[in-house]
N, C-alpha and C. Protein backbone atom coordinates (compact mmCIF):
# COMPACT_ATOMS: atom_id res chain seq x y z
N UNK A 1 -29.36 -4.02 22.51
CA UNK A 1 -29.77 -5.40 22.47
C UNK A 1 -28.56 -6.26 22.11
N UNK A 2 -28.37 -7.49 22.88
CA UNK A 2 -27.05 -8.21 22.34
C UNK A 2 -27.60 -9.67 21.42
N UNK A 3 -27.10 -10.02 20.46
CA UNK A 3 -27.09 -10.92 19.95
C UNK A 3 -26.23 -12.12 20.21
N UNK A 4 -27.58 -13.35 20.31
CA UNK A 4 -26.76 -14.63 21.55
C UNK A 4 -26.32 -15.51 19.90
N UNK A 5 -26.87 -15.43 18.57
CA UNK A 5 -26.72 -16.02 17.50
C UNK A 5 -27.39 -17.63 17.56
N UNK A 6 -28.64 -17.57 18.62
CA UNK A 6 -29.42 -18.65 18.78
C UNK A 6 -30.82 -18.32 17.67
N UNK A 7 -30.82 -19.36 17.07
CA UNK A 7 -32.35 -19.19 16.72
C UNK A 7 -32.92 -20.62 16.63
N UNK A 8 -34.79 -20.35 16.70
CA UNK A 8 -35.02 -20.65 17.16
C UNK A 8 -36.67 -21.00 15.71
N UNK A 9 -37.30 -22.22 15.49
CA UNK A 9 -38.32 -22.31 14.95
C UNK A 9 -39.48 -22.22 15.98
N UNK A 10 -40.81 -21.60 14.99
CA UNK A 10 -41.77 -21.48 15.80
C UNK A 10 -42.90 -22.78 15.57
N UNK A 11 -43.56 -23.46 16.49
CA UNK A 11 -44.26 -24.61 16.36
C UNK A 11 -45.20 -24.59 15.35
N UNK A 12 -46.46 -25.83 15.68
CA UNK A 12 -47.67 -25.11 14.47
C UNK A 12 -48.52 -24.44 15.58
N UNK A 13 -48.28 -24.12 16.58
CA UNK A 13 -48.77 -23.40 17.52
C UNK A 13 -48.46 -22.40 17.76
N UNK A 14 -47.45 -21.63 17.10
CA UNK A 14 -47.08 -20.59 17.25
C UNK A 14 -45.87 -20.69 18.83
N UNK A 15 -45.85 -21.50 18.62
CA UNK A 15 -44.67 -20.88 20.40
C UNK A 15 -43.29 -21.29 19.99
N UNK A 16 -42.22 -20.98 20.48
CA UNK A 16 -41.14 -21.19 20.79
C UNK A 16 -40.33 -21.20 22.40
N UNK A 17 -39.39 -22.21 22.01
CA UNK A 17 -38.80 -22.70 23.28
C UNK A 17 -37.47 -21.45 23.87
N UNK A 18 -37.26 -20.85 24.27
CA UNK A 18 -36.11 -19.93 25.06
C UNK A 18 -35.31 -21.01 25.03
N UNK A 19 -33.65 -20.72 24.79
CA UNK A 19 -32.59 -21.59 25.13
C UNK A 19 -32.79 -21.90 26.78
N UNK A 20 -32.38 -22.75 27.51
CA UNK A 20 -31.58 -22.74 29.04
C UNK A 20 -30.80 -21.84 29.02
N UNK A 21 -30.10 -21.52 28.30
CA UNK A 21 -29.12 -20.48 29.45
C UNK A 21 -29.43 -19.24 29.32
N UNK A 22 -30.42 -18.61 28.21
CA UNK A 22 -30.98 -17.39 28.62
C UNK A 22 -31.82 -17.52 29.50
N UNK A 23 -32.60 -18.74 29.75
CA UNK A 23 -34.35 -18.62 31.32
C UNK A 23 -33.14 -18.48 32.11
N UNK A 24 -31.77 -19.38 32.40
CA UNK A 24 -31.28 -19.50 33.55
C UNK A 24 -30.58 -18.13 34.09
N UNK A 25 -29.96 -17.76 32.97
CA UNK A 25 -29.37 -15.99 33.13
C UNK A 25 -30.60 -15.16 33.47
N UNK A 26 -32.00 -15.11 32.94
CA UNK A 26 -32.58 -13.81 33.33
C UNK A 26 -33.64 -14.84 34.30
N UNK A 27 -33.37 -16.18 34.69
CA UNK A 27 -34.16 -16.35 36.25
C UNK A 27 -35.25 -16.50 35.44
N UNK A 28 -35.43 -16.96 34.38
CA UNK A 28 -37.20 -17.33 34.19
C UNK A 28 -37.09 -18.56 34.47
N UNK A 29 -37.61 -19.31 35.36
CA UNK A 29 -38.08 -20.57 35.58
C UNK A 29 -39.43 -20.86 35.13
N UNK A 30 -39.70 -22.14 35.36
CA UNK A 30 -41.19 -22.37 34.65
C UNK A 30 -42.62 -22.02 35.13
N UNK A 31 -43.18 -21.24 34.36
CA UNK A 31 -44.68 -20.81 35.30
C UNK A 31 -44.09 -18.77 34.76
N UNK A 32 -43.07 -18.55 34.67
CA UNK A 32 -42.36 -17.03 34.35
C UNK A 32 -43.47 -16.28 33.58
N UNK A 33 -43.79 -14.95 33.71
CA UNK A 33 -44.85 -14.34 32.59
C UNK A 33 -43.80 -13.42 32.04
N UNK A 34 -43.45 -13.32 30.90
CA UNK A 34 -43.17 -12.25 30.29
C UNK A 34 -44.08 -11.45 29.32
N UNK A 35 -43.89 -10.23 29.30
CA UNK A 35 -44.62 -9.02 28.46
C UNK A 35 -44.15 -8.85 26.72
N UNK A 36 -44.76 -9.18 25.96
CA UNK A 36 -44.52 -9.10 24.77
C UNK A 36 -44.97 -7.81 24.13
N UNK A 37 -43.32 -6.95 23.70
CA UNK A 37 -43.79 -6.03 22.72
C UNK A 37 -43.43 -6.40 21.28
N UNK A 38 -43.62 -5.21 20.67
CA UNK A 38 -43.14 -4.67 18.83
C UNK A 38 -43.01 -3.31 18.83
N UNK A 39 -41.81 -3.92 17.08
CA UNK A 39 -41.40 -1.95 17.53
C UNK A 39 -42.02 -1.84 15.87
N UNK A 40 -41.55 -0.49 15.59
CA UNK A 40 -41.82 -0.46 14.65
C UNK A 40 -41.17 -1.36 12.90
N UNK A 41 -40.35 -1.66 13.56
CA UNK A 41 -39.08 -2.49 12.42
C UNK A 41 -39.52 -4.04 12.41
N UNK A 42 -40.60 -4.64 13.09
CA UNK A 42 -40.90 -5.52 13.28
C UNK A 42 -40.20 -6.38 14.30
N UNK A 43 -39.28 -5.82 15.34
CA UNK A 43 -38.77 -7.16 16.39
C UNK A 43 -39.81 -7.30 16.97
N UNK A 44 -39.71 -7.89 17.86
CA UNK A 44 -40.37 -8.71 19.11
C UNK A 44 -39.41 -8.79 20.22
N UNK A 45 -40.12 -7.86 21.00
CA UNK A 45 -39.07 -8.10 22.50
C UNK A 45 -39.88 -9.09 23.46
N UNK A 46 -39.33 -9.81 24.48
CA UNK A 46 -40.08 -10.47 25.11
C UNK A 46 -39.01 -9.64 26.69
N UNK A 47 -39.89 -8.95 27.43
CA UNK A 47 -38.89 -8.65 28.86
C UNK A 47 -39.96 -9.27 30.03
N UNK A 48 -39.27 -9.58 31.09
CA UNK A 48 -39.97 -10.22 31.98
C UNK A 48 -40.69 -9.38 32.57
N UNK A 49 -41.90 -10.02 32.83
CA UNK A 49 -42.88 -9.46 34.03
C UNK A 49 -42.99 -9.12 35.38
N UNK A 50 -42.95 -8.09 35.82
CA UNK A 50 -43.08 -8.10 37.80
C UNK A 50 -44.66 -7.16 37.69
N UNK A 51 -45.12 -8.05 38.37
CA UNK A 51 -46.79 -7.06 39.09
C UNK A 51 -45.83 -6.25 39.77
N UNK A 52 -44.78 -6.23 40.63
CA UNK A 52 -44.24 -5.22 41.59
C UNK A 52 -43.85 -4.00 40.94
N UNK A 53 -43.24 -3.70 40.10
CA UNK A 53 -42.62 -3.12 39.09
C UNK A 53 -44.04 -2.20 38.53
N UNK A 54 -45.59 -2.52 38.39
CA UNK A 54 -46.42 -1.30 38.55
C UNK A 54 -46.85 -0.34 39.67
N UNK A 55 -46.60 -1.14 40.73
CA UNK A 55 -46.55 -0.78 42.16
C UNK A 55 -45.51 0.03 42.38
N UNK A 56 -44.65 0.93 41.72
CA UNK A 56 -43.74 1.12 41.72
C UNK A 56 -44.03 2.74 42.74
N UNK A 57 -45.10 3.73 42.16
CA UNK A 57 -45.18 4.75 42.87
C UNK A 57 -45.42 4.63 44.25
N UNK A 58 -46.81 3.44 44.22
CA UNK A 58 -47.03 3.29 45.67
C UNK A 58 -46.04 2.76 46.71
N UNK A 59 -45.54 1.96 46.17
CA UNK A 59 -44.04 1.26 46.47
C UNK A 59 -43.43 2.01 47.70
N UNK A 60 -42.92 3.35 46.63
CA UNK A 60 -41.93 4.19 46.93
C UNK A 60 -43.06 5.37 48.07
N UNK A 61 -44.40 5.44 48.25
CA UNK A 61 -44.76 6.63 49.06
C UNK A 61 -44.52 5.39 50.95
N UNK A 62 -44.82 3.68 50.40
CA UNK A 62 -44.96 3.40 51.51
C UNK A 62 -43.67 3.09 52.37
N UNK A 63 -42.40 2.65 51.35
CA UNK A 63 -41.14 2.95 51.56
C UNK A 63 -41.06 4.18 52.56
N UNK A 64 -41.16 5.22 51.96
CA UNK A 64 -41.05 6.76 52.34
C UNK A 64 -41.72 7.02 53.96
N UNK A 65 -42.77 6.53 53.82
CA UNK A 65 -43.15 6.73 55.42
C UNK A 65 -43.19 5.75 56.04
N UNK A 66 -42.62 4.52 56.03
CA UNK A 66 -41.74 3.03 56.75
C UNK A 66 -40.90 3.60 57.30
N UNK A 67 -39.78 4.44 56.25
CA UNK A 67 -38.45 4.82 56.74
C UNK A 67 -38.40 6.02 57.92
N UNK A 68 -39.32 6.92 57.38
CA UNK A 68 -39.92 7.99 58.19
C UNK A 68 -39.96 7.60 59.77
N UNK A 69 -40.87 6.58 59.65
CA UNK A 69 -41.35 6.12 60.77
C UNK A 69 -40.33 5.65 61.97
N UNK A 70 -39.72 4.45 61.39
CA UNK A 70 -38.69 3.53 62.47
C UNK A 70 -37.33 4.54 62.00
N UNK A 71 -36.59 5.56 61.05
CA UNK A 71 -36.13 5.88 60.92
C UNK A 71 -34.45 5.19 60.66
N UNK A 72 -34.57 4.25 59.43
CA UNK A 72 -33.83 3.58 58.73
C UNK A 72 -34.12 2.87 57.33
N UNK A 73 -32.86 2.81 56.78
CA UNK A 73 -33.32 2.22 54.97
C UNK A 73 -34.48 1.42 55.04
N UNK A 74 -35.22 1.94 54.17
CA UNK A 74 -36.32 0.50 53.88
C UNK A 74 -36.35 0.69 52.06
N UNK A 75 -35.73 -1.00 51.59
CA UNK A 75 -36.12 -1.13 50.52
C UNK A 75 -37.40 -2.19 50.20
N UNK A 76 -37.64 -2.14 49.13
CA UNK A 76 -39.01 -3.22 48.71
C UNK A 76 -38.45 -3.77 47.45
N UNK A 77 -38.48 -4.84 47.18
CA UNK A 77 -38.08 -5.49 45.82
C UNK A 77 -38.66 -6.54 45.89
N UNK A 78 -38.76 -7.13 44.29
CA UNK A 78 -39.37 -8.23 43.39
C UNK A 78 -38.36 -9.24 43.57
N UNK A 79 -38.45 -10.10 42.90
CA UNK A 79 -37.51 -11.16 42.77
C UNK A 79 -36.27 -10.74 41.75
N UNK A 80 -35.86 -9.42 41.46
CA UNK A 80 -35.29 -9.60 40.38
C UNK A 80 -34.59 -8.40 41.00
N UNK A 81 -35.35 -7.29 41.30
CA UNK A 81 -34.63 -5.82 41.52
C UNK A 81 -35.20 -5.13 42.37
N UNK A 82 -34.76 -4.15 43.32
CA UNK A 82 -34.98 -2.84 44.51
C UNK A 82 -35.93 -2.18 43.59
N UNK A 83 -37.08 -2.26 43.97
CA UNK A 83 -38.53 -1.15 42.78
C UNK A 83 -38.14 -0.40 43.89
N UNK A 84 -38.59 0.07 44.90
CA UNK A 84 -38.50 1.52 46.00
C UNK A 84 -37.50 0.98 47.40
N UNK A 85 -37.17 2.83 47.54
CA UNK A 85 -35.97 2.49 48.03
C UNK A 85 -36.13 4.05 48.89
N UNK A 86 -36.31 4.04 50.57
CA UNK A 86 -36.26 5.45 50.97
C UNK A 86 -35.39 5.35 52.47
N UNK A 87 -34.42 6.50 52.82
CA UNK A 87 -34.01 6.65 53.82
C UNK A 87 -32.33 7.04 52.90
N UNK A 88 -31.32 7.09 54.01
CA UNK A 88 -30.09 8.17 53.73
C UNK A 88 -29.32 7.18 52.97
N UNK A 89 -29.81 5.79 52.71
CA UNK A 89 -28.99 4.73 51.17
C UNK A 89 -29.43 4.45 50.30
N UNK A 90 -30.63 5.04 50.09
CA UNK A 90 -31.61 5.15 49.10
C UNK A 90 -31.23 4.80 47.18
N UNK A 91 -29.96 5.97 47.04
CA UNK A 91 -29.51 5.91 45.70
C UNK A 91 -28.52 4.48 45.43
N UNK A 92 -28.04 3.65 46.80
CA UNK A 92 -27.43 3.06 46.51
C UNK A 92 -28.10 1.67 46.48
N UNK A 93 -29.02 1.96 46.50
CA UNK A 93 -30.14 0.33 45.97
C UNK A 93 -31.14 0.20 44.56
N UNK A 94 -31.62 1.24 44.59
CA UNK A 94 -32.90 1.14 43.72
C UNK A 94 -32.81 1.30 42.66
N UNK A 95 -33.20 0.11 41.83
CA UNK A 95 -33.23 -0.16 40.33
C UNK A 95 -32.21 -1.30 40.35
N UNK A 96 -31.08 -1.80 41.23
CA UNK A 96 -30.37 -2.87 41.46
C UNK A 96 -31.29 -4.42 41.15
N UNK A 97 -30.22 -4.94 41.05
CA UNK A 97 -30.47 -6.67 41.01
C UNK A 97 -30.11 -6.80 42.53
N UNK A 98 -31.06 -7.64 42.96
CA UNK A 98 -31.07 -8.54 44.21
C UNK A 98 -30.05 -9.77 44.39
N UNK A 99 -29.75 -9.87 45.39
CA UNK A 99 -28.63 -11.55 45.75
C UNK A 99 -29.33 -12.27 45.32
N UNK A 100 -29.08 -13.17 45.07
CA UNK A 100 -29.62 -14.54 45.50
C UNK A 100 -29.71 -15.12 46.58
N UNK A 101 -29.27 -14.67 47.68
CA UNK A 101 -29.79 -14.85 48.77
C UNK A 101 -31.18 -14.55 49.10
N UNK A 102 -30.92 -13.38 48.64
CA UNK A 102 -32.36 -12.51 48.80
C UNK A 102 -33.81 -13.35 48.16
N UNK A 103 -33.32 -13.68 46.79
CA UNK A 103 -34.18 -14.31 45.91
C UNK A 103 -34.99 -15.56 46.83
N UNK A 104 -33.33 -16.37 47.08
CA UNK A 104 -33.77 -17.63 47.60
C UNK A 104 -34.88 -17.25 48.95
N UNK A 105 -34.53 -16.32 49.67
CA UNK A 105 -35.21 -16.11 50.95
C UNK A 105 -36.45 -16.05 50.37
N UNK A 106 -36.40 -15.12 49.71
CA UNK A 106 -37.92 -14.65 49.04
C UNK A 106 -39.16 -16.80 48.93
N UNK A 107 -38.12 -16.45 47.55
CA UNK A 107 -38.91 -18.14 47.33
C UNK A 107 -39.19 -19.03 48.26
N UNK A 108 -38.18 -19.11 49.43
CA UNK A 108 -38.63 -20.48 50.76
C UNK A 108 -39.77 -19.92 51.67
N UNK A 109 -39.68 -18.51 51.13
CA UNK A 109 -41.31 -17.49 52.01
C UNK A 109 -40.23 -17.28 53.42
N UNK A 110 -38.99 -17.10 53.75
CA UNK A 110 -38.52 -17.02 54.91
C UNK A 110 -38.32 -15.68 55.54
N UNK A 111 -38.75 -15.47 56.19
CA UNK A 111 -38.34 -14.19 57.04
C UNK A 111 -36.54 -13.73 57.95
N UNK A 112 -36.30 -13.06 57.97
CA UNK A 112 -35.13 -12.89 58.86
C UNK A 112 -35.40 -11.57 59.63
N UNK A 113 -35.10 -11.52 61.45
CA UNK A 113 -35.42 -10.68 62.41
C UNK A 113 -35.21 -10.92 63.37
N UNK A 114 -35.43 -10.62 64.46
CA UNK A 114 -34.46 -10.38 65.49
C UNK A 114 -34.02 -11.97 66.11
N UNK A 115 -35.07 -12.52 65.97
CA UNK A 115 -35.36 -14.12 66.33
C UNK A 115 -35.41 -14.96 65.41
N UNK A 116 -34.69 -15.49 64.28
CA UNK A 116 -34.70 -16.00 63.22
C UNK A 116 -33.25 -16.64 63.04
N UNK A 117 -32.41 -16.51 64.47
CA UNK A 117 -30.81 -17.27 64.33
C UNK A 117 -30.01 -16.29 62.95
N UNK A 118 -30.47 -15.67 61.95
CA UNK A 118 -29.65 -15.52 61.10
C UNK A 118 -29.53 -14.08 61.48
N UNK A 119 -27.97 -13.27 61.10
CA UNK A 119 -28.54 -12.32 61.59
C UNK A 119 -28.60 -10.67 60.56
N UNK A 120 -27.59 -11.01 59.51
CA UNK A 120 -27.61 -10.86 58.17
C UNK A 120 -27.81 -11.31 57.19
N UNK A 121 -28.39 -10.90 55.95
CA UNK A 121 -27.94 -11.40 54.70
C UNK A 121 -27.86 -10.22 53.71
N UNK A 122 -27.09 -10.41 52.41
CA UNK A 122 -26.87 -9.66 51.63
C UNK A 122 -28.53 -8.94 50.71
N UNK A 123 -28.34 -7.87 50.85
CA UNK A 123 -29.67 -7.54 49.35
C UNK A 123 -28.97 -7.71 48.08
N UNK A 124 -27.75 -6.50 47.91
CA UNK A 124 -27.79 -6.68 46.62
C UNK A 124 -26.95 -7.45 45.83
N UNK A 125 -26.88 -7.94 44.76
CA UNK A 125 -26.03 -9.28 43.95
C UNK A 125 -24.40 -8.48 43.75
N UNK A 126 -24.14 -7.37 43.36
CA UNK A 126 -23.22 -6.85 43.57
C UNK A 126 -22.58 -6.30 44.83
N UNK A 127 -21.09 -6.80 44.91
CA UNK A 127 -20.60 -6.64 46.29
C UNK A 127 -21.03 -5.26 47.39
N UNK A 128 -21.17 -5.12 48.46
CA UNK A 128 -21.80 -4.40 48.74
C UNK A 128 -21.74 -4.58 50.30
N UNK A 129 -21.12 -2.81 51.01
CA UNK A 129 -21.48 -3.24 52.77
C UNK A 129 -22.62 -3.29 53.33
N UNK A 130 -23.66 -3.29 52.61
CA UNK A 130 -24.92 -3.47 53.47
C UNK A 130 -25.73 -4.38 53.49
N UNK A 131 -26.00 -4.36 55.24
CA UNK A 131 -26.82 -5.91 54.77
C UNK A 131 -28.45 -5.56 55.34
N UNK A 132 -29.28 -6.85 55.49
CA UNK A 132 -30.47 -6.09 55.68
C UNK A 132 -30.09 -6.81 57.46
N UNK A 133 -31.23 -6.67 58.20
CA UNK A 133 -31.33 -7.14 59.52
C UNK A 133 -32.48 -7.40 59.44
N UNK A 134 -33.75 -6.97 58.79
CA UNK A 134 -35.18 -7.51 58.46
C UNK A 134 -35.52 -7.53 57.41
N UNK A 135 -35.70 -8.72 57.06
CA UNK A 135 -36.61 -9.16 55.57
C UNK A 135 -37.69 -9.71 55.91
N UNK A 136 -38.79 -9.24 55.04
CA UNK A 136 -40.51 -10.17 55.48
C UNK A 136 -41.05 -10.26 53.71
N UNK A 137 -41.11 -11.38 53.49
CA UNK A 137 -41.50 -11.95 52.50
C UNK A 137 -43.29 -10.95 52.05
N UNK A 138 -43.09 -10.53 50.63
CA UNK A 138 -44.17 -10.21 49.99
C UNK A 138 -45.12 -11.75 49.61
N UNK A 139 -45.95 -11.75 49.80
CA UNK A 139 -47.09 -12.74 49.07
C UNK A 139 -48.74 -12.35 48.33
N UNK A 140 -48.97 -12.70 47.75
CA UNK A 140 -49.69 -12.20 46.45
C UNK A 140 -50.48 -13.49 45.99
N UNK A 141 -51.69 -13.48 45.86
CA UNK A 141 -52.33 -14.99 45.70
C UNK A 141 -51.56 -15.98 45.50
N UNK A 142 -50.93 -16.20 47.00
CA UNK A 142 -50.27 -17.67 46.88
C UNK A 142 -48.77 -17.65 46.74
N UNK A 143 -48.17 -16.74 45.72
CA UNK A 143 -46.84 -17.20 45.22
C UNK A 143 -46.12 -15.47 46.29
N UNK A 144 -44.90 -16.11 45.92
CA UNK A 144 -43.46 -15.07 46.90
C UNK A 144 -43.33 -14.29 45.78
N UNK A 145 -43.71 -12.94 45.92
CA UNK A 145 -43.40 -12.05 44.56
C UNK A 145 -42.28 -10.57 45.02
N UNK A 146 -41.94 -10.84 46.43
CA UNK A 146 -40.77 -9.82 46.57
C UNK A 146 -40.48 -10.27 47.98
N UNK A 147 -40.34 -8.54 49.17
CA UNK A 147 -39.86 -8.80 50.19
C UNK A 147 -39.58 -7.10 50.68
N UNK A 148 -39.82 -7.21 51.64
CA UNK A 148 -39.60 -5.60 52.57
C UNK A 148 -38.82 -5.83 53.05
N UNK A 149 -38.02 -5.05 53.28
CA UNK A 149 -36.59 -5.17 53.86
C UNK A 149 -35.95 -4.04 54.28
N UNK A 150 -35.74 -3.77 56.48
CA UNK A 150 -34.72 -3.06 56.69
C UNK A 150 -33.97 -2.94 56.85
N UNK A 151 -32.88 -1.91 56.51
CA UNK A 151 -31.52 -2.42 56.70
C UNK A 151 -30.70 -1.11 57.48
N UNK A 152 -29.53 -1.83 57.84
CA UNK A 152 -28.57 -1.19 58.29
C UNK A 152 -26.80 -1.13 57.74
N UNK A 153 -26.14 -0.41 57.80
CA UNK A 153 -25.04 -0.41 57.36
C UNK A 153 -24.25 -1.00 58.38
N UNK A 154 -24.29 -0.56 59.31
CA UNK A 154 -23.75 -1.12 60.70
C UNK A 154 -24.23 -2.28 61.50
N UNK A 155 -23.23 -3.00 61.58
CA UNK A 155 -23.55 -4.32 61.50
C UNK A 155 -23.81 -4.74 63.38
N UNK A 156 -23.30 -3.52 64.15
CA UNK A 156 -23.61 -3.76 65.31
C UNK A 156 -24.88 -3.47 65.92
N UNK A 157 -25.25 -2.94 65.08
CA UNK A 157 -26.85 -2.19 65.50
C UNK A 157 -27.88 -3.37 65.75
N UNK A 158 -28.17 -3.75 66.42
CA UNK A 158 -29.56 -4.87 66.48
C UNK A 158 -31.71 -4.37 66.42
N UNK A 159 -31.70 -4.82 65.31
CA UNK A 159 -33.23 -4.63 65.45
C UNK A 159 -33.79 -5.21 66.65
N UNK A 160 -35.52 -4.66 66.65
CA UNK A 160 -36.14 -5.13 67.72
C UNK A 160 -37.52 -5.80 66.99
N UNK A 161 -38.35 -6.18 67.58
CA UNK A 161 -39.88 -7.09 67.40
C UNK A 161 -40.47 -6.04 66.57
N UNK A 162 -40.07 -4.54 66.62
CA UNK A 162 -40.95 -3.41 66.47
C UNK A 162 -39.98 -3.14 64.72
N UNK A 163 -39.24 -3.22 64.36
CA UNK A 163 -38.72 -3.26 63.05
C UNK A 163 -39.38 -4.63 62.25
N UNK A 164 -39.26 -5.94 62.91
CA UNK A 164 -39.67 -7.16 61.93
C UNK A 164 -41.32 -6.69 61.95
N UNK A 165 -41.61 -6.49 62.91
CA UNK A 165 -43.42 -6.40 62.28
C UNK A 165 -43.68 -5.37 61.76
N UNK A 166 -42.91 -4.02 61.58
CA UNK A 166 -42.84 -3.38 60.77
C UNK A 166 -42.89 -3.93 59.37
N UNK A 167 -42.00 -4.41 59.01
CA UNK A 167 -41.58 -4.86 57.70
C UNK A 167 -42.56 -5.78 57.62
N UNK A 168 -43.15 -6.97 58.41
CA UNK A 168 -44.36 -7.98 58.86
C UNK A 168 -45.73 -7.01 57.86
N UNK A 169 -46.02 -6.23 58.67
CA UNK A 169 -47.15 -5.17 58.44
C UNK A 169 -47.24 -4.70 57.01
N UNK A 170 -45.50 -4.05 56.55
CA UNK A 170 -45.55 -3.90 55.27
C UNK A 170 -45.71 -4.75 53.71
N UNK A 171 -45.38 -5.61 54.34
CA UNK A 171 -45.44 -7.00 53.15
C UNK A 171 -46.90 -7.26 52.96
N UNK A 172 -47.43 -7.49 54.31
CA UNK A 172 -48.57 -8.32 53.93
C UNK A 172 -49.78 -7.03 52.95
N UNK A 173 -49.50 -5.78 53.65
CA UNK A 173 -50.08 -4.91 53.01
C UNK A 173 -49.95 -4.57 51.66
N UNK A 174 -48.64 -4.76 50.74
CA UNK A 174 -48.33 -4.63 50.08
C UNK A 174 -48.91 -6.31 49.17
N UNK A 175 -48.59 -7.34 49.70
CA UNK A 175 -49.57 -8.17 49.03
C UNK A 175 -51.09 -8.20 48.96
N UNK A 176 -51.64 -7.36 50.03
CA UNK A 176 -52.60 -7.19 49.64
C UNK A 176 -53.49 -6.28 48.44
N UNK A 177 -52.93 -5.41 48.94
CA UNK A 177 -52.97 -4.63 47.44
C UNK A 177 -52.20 -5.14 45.80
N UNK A 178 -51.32 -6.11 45.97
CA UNK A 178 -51.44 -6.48 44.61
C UNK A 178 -52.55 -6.99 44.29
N UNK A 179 -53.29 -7.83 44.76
CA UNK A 179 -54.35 -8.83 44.69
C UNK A 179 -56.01 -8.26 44.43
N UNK A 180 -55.85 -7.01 44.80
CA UNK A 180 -56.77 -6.17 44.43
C UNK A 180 -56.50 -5.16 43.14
């Protein structure tokens, strides 16, 4: 645990305000749920919340036969990090922080595929040769809570209609089942 040497009073309501530059460093914007524990010594941790992040097994079986299927990386991530990750780049994504590209895509609900003018973007926030060629936005009552995404290392390779609705198919399924 690092010490920022901020502190902080609690209201007559019991709440307290987070500095700005810790929401802005760990991306909590307003509306954010975080999970409140205790240990035994009496801290209080507060770590952020992903519904995706319980989804984590299923995540990874539907990853697993995505990749199976069209036979290339498929990762799935939250707004924050790669939860499942299957095909031959597997170790080199999962459990990572996401771009901000990625993020931002996520949040505008934007898709990228064969017909979308763009024709890369980065996944992960650390430098990195891979990019995706299909991203399809996760949605979950209402709000952007991740993103399916296939990718390629090789940047000459072009997806087809049959990879984006792949990833199409997987998102929405995957929001559906959060919601249940």
């Amino acid at each position: 645990m690092k010490a920022t040497g901020i502190t902080r009073k609690l209201d007559s309501l019991g709440r307290i305000v987070i500095p700005k530059e810790i929401r802005r460093a760990n991306h909590l914007g307003e509306g954010a749920s975080l999970e409140i524990y205790t240990d035994q010594e009496g801290e209080i941790i507060l770590k952020k919340y992903s519904p995706m992040v319980e989804m984590g097994d299923f995540a990874k079986q539907y990853a697993d036969a995505l990749s199976q299927s069209i036979g290339h990386t498929v990762c799935i991530a939250d707004r924050d990090q790669i939860i499942a990750a299957s095909g031959s780049m597997k170790k080199d994504f999962l459990g990572k922080p996401v771009s901000r590209q990625l993020d931002g895509l996520i949040g505008r609900r934007e898709s990228v595929g064969p017909n979308a003018g763009k024709k890369f973007i980065p996944i992960l926030s650390e430098d990195s040769a891979y990019e995706a060629q299909t991203v399809y936005p996760i949605i979950a009552e209402g709000d952007a809570i991740g993103a399916v995404a296939i990718l390629s290392r090789d940047s000459r390779v072009h997806f087809t209609d049959t990879e984006f609705k792949a990833a199409s198919v997987a998102a929405s399924f995957i929001g559906r089942q959060m919601e249940s």
